[in-house]
Each structure stands twice: as structure tokens, then as C-alpha cells.
C-alpha atoms as a PDB file:
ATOM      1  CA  UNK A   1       0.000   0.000   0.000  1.00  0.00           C
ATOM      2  CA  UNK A   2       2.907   2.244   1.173  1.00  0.00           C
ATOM      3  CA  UNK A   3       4.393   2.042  -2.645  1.00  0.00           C
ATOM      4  CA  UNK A   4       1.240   2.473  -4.324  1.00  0.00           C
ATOM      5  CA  UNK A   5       0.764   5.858  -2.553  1.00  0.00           C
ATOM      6  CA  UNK A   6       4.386   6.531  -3.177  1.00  0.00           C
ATOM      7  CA  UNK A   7       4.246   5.981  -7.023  1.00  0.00           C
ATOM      8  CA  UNK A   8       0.600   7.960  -6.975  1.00  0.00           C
ATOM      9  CA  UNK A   9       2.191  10.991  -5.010  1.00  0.00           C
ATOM     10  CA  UNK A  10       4.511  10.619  -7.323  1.00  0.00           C
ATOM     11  CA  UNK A  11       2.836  10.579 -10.608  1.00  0.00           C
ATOM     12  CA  UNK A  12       0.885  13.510  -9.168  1.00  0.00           C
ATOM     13  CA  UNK A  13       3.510  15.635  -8.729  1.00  0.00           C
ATOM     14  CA  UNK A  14       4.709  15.173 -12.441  1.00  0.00           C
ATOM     15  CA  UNK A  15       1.234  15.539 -13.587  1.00  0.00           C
ATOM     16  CA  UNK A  16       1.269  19.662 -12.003  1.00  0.00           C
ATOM     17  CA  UNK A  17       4.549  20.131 -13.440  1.00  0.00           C
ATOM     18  CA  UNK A  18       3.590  18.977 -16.436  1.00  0.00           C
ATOM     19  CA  UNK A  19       0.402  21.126 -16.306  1.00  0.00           C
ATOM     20  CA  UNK A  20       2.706  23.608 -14.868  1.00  0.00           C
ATOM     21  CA  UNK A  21       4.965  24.222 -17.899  1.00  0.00           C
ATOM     22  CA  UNK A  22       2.035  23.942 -20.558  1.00  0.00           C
ATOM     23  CA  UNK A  23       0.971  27.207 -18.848  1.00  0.00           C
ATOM     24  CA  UNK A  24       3.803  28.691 -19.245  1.00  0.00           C
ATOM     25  CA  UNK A  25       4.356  27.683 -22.784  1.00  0.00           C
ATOM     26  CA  UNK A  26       0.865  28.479 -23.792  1.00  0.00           C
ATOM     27  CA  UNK A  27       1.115  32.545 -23.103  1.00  0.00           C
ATOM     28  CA  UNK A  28       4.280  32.000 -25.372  1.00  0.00           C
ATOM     29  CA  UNK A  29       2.745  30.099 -28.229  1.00  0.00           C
ATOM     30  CA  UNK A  30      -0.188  32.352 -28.139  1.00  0.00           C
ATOM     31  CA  UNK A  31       2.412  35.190 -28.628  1.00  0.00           C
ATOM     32  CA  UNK A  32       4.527  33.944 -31.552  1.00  0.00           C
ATOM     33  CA  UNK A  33       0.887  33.168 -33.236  1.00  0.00           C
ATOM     34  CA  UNK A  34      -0.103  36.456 -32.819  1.00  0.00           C
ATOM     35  CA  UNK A  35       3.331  37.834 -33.981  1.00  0.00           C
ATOM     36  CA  UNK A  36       2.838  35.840 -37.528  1.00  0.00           C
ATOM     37  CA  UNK A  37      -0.208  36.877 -38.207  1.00  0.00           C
ATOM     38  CA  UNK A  38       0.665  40.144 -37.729  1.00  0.00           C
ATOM     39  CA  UNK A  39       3.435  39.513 -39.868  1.00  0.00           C
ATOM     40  CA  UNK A  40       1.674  37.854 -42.707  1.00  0.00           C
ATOM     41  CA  UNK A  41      -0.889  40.931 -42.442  1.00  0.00           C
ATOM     42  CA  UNK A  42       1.909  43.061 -42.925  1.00  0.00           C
ATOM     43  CA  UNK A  43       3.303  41.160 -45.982  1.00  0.00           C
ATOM     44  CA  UNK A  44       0.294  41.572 -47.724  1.00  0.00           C
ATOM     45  CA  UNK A  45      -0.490  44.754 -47.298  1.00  0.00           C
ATOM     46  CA  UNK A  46       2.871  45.115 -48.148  1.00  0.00           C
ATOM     47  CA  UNK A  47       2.343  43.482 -51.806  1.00  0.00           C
ATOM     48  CA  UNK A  48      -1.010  45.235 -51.972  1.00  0.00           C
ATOM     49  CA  UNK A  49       1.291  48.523 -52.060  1.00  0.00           C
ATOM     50  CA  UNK A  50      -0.594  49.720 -48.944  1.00  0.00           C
ATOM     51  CA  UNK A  51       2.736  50.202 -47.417  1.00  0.00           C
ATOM     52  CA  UNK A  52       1.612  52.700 -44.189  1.00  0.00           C
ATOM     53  CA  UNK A  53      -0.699  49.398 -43.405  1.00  0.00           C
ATOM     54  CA  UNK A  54       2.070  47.084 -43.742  1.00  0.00           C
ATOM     55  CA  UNK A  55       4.211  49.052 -41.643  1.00  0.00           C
ATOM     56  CA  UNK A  56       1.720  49.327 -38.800  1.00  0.00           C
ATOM     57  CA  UNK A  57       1.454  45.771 -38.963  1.00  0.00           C
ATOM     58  CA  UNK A  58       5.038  45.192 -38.468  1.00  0.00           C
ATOM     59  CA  UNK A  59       5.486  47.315 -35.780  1.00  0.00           C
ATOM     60  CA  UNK A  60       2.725  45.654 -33.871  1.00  0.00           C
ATOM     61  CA  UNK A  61       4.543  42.445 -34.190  1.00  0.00           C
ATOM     62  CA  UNK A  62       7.911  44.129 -33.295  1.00  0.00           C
ATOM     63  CA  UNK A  63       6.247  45.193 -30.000  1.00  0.00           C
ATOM     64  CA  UNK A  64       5.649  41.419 -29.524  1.00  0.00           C
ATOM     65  CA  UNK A  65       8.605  40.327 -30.023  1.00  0.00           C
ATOM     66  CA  UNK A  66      11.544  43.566 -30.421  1.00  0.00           C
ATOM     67  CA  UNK A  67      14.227  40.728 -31.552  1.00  0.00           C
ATOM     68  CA  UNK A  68      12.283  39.426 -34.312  1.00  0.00           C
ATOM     69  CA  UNK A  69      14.375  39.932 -37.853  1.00  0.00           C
ATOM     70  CA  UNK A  70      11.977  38.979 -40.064  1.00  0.00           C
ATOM     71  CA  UNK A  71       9.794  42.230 -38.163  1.00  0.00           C
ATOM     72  CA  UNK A  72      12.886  44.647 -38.201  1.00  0.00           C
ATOM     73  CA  UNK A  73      13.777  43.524 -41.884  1.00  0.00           C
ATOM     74  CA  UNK A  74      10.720  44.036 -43.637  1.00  0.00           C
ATOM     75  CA  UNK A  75       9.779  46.987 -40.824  1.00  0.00           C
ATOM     76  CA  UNK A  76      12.687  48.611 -42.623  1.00  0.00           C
ATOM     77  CA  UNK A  77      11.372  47.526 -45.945  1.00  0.00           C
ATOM     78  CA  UNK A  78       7.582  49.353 -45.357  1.00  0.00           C
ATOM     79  CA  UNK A  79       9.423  52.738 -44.366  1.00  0.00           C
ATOM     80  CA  UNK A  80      11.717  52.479 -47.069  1.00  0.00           C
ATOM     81  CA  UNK A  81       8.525  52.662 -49.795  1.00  0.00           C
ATOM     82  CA  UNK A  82       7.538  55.157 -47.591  1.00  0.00           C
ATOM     83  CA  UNK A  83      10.535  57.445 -48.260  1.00  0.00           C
ATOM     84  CA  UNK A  84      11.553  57.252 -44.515  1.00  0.00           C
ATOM     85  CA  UNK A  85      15.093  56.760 -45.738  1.00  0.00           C
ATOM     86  CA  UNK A  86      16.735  58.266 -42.646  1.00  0.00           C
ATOM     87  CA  UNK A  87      14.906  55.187 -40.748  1.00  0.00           C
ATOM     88  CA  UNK A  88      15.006  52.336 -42.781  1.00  0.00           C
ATOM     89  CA  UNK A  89      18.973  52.853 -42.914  1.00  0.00           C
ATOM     90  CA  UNK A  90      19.016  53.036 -39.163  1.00  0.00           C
ATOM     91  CA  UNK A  91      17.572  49.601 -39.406  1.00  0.00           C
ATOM     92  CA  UNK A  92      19.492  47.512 -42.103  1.00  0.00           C
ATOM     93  CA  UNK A  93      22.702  49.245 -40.423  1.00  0.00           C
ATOM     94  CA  UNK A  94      21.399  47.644 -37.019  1.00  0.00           C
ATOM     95  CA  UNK A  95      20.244  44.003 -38.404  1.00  0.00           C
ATOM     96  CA  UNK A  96      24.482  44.141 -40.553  1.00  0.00           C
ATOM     97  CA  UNK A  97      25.734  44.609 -37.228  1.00  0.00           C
ATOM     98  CA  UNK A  98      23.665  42.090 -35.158  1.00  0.00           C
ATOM     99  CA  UNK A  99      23.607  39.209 -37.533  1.00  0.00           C
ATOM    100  CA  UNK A 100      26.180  37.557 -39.356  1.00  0.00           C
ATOM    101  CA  UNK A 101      24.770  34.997 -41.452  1.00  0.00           C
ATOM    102  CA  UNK A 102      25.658  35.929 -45.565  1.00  0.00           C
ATOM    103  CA  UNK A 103      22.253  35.113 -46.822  1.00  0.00           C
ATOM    104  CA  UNK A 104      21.002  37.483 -44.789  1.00  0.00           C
ATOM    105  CA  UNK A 105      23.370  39.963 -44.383  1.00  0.00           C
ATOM    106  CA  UNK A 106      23.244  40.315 -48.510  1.00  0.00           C
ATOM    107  CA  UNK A 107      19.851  41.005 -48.484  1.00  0.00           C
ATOM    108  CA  UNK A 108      20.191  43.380 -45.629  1.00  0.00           C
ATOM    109  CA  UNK A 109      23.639  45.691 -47.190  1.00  0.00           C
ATOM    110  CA  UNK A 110      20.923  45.652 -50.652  1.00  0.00           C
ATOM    111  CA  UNK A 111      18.395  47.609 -48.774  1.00  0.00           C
ATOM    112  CA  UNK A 112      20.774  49.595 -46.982  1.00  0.00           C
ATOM    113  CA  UNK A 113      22.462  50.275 -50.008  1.00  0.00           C
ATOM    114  CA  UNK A 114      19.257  51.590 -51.666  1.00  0.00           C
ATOM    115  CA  UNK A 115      18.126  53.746 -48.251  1.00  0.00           C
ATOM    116  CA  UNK A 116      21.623  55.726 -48.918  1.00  0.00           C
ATOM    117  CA  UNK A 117      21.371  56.030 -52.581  1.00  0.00           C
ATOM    118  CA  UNK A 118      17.791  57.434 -52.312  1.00  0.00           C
ATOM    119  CA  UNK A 119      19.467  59.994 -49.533  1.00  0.00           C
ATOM    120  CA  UNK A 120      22.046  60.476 -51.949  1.00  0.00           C
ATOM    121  CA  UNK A 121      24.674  59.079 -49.763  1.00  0.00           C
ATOM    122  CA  UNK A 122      26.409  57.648 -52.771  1.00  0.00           C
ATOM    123  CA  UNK A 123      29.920  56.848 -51.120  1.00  0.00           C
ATOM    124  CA  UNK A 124      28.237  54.969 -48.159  1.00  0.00           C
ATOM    125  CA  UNK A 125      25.643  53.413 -50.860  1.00  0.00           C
ATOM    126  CA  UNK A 126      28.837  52.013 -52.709  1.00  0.00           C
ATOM    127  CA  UNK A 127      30.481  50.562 -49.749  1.00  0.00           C
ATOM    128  CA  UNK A 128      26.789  49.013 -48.691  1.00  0.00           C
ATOM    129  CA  UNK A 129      26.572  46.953 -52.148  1.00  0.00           C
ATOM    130  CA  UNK A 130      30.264  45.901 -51.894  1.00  0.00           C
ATOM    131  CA  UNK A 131      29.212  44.438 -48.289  1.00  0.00           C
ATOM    132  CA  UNK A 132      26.213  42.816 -49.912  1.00  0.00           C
ATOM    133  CA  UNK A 133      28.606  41.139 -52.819  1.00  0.00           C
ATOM    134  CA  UNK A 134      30.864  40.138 -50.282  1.00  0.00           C
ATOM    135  CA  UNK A 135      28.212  37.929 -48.944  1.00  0.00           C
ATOM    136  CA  UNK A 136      26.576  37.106 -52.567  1.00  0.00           C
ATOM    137  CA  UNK A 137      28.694  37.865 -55.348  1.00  0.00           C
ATOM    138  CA  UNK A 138      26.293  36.470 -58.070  1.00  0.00           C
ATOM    139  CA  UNK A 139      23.751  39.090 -56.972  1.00  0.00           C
ATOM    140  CA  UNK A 140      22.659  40.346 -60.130  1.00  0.00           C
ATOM    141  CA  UNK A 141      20.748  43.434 -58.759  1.00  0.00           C
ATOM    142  CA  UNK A 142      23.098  44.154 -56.367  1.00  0.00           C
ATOM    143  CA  UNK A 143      25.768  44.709 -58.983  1.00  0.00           C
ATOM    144  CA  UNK A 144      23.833  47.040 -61.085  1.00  0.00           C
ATOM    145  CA  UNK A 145      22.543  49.137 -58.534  1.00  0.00           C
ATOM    146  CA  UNK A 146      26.583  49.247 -57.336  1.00  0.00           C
ATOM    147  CA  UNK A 147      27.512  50.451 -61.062  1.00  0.00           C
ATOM    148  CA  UNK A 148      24.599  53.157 -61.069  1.00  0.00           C
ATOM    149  CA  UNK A 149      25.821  54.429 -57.712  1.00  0.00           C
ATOM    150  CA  UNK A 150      29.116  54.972 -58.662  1.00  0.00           C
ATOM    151  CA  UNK A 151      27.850  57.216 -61.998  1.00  0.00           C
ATOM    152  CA  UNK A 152      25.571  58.818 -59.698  1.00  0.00           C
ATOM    153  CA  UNK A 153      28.437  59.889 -57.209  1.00  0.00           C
ATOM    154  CA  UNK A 154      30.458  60.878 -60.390  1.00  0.00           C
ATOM    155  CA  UNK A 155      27.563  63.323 -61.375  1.00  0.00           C
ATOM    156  CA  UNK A 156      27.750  64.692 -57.812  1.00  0.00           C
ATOM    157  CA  UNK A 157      31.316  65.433 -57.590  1.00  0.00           C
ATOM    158  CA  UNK A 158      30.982  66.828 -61.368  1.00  0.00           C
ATOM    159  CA  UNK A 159      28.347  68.924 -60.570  1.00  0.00           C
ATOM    160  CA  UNK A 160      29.928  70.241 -56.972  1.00  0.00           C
ATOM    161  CA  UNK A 161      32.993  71.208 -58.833  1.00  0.00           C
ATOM    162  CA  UNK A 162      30.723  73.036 -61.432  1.00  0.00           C
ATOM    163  CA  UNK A 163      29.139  74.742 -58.251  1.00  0.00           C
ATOM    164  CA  UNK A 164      32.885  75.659 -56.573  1.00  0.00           C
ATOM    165  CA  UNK A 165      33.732  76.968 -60.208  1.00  0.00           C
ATOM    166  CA  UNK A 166      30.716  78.968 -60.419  1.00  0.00           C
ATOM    167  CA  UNK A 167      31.322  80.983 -57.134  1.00  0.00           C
ATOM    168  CA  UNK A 168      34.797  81.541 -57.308  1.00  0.00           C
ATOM    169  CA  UNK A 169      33.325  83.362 -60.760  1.00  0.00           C
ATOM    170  CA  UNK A 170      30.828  85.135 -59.186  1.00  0.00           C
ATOM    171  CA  UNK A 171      33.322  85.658 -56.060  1.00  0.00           C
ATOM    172  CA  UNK A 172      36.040  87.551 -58.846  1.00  0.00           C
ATOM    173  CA  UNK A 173      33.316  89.146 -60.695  1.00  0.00           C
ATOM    174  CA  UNK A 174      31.559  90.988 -57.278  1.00  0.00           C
ATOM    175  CA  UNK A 175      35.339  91.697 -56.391  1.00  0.00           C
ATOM    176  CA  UNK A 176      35.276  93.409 -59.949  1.00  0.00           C
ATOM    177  CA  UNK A 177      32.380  95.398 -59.757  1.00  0.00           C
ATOM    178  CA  UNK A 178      33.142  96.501 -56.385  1.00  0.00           C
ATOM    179  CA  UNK A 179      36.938  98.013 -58.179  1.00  0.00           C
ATOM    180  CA  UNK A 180      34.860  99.567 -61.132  1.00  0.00           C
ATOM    181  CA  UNK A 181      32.136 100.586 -58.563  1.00  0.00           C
ATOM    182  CA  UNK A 182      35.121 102.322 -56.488  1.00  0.00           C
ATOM    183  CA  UNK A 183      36.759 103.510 -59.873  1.00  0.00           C
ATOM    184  CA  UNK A 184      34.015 105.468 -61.200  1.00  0.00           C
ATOM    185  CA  UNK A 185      33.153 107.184 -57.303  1.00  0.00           C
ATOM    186  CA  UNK A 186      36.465 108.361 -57.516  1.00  0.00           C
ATOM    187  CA  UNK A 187      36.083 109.383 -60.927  1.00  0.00           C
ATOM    188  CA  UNK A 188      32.958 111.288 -60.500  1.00  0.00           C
ATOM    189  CA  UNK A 189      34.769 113.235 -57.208  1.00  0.00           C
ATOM    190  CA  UNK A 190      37.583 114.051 -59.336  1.00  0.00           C
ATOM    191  CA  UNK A 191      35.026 115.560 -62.038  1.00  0.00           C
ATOM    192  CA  UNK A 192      33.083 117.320 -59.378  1.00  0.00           C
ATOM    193  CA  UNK A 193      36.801 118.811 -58.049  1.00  0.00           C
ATOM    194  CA  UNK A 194      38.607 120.833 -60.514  1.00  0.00           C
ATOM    195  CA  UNK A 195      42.202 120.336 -60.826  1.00  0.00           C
ATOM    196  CA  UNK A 196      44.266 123.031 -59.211  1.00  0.00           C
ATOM    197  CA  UNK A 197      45.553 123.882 -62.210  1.00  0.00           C
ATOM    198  CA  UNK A 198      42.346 124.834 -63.641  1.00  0.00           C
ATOM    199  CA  UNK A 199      41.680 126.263 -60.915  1.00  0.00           C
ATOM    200  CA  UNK A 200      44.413 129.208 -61.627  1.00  0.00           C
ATOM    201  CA  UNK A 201      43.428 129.332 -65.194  1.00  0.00           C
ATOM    202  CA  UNK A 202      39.848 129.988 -64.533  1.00  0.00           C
ATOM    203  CA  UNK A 203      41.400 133.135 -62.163  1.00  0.00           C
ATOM    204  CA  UNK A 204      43.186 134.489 -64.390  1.00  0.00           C
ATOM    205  CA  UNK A 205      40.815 133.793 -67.360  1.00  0.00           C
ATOM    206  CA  UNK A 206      38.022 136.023 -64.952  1.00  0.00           C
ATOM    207  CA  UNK A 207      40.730 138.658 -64.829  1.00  0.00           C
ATOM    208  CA  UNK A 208      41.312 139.181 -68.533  1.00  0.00           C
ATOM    209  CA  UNK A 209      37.775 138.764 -68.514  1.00  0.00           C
ATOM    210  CA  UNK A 210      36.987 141.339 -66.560  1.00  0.00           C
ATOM    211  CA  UNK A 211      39.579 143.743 -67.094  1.00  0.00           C
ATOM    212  CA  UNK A 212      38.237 143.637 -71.040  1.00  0.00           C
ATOM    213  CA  UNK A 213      34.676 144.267 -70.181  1.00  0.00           C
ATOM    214  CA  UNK A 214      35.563 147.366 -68.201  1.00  0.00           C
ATOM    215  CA  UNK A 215      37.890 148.414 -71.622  1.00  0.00           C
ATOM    216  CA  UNK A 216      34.532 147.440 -73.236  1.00  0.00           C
ATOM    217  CA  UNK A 217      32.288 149.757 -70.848  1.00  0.00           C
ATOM    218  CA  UNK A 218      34.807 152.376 -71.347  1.00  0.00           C
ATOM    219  CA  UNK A 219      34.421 152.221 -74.998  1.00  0.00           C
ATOM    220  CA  UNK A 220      30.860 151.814 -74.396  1.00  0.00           C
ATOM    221  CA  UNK A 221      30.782 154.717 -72.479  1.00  0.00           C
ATOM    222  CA  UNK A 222      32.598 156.869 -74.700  1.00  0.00           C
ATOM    223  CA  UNK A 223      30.379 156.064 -77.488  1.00  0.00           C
ATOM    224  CA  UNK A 224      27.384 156.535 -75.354  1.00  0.00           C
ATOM    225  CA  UNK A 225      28.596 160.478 -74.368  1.00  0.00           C
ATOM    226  CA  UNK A 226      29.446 161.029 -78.056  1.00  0.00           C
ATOM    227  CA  UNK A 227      26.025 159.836 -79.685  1.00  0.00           C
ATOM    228  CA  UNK A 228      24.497 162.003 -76.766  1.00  0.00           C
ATOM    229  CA  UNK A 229      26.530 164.920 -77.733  1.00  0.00           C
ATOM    230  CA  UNK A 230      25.617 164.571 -80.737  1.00  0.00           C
ATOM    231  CA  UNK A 231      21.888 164.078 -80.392  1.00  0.00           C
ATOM    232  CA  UNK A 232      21.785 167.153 -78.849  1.00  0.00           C
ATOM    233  CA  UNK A 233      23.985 169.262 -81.471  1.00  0.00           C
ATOM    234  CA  UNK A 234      21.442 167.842 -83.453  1.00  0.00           C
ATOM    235  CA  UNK A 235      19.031 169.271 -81.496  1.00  0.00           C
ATOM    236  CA  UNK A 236      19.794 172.451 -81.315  1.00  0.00           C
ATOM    237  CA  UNK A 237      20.339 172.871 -84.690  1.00  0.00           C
ATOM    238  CA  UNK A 238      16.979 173.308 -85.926  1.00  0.00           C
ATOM    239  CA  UNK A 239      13.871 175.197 -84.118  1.00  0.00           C
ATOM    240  CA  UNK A 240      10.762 173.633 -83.681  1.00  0.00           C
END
């Protein structure tokens, strides 16, 4: 009797342990279901192009479960279509660091490599797709995009060294028209300020000038007492 009890007390006690951990497995289970569907909502809203959907979806199923990469990846994919670059590269550059299997980490230095070429971040784009070919070097897509990101950074120095061209024009032609500015100020004082030379001239020009009119109001004058003179000789010579 003494075993029988034994071996029920005992079977009892491993049936509440086993009862035990189902309960705490359950909550778990419950959670990863809940995290998939959310998932799988995500991914098709995702290929439905209703990409604000998809990305609510995955950030549902990141608060679930924050470690989850297939969340963070295609979490980073959703704000990528909608042109969050700024945070979808904070994510790929978090999943490269964090995981280190190639497959993956191909896939994730593509997207990364898009988020900087779309914030024109061509250098760091370049560097993202030669990560990604490390890891796959048959990517076909990864190779083009690699090629266009190089003409595009070639365009960008091009045109910045048009632009530092440009202003160190404009910077010698203001310095020009500030001279010619300053030239023709000084110009127009020196027009408005007779030389002293001319200055004398003019002097002694007045002087000559006026020492002939008073010859000429002499003469004038002279005239002027002879006509009267004579007016009145006239005059006088007959008797009205």
C-alpha cells in the first residue's frame, strides 16, 4: 500500500509540473501566433502597395517580439517605400551589425544600399553593395545598382565642382564690380573737383575777362557820351 501511494504521489507531482509548464508555454505560443499573423498581415499589405498598413502591422509584431528579424527587416522595408530613408537605414545598419549569417546579411547591405542612394549618400551606398557582394557575389541586382551608384556619385562630384567653379566666378566678378564701382566714385569726385591747375586758369581767365569788359564799358561809355553829344547838337540845330 505504502508504494502504491508513493508511485501515486509521485505521478501527481509530475502531472502539475507537467500542467505547470504547458501554462507557461501556452502565453508564449499564443504570442509567436499572434506575432505571424501580424506579420503575414503586414506582408500583404505590403504586396497590396498599402505600405503605411504594412508598416503598422510590423510594428505591432515588433512590439511582440523587439528581436524578431523577419519584423525589423521588412519593418525597414515598409518605411523604405515610404521614403523614410533616414529610418530604414538606421535599421538595415542595425540588423548588418547584429547578424552575421551571408544570406542574410546580402539582403540586408541591398536595402541599406538603396536607403543611402535614395538619400544620396552615394559613397556609403557604394560601400553598402560591396558588403552585400561580399556575402553574394552572383547578386545580379546588387551589382547594377553598385555600377549606377558609382555614376551617380560621379555626377555629384561633377556637378559640386561646377558649383565651386561657379562661385569663385561670381566671387572675382563681385570683387570686380566693387573696383569699377570704387573707380568710377572716384572718378565722379575728381570731375566734381577741378584740378588746381584749372583752378588758376579759370582766375586768371576772370581777370582778362573782366579787365576787357571794363575796356569794353569804357568804350561803351565813350560812345554813349558822343552819340548824346551829338543828339543834342542835333538838337539844337533846328527850331521847332
Amino acid at each position: 500500500m505504502c508504494n502504491c501511494s508513493r508511485q501515486a504521489t509521485i505521478a501527481t507531482g509530475m502531472k502539475k509540473t507537467l500542467v505547470i509548464a504547458l501554462l507557461i508555454l501556452s502565453p508564449a505560443l499564443g504570442i509567436a501566433q499572434k506575432e505571424n499573423s501580424l506579420l503575414r498581415e503586414g506582408n500583404r499589405n505590403f504586396e497590396g502597395g498599402k505600405y503605411k498598413e504594412a508598416e503598422k502591422d510590423y510594428r505591432k509584431a515588433l512590439e511582440l517580439n523587439k528581436e524578431s528579424v523577419k519584423g525589423q527587416f521588412n519593418l525597414g522595408a515598409a518605411v523604405y517605400k515610404n521614403n523614410s530613408f533616414e529610418e530604414s537605414t538606421k535599421i538595415y545598419t542595425d540588423l548588418a551589425e547584429k547578424n552575421k549569417d551571408k544570406k542574410l546579411q546580402s539582403k540586408v547591405y541591398h536595402n541599406l544600399g538603396n536607403s543611402y542612394l535614395q538619400s544620396k549618400e552615394y559613397e556609403k551606398s557604394i560601400l553598402a553593395y560591396k558588403n552585400a557582394l561580399m556575402s553574394d557575389p552572383k547578386d545580379v541586382d546588387t551589382k547594377y545598382n553598385l555600377e549606377y551608384a558609382k555614376m551617380m556619385l560621379k555626377k555629384q562630384q561633377q556637378q559640386q565642382q561646377n558649383q565651386n567653379n561657379q562661385d569663385k566666378k561670381d566671387d572675382k566678378k563681385d570683387q570686380q564690380d566693387k573696383q569699377d564701382q570704387n573707380k568710377d566714385q572716384n572718378n565722379d569726385k575728381n570731375q566734381q573737383k577741378p584740378p588746381q591747375d584749372q583752378k588758376k586758369i579759370s582766375k586768371e581767365d576772370a581777370e582778362r575777362m573782366l579787365e576787357a569788359l571794363k575796356n569794353d564799358e569804357k568804350k561803351t561809355m565813350q560812345k554813349v557820351k558822343k552819340q548824346q553829344v551829338k543828339v543834342q547838337v542835333t538838337a539844337t540845330e533846328k527850331d521847332w
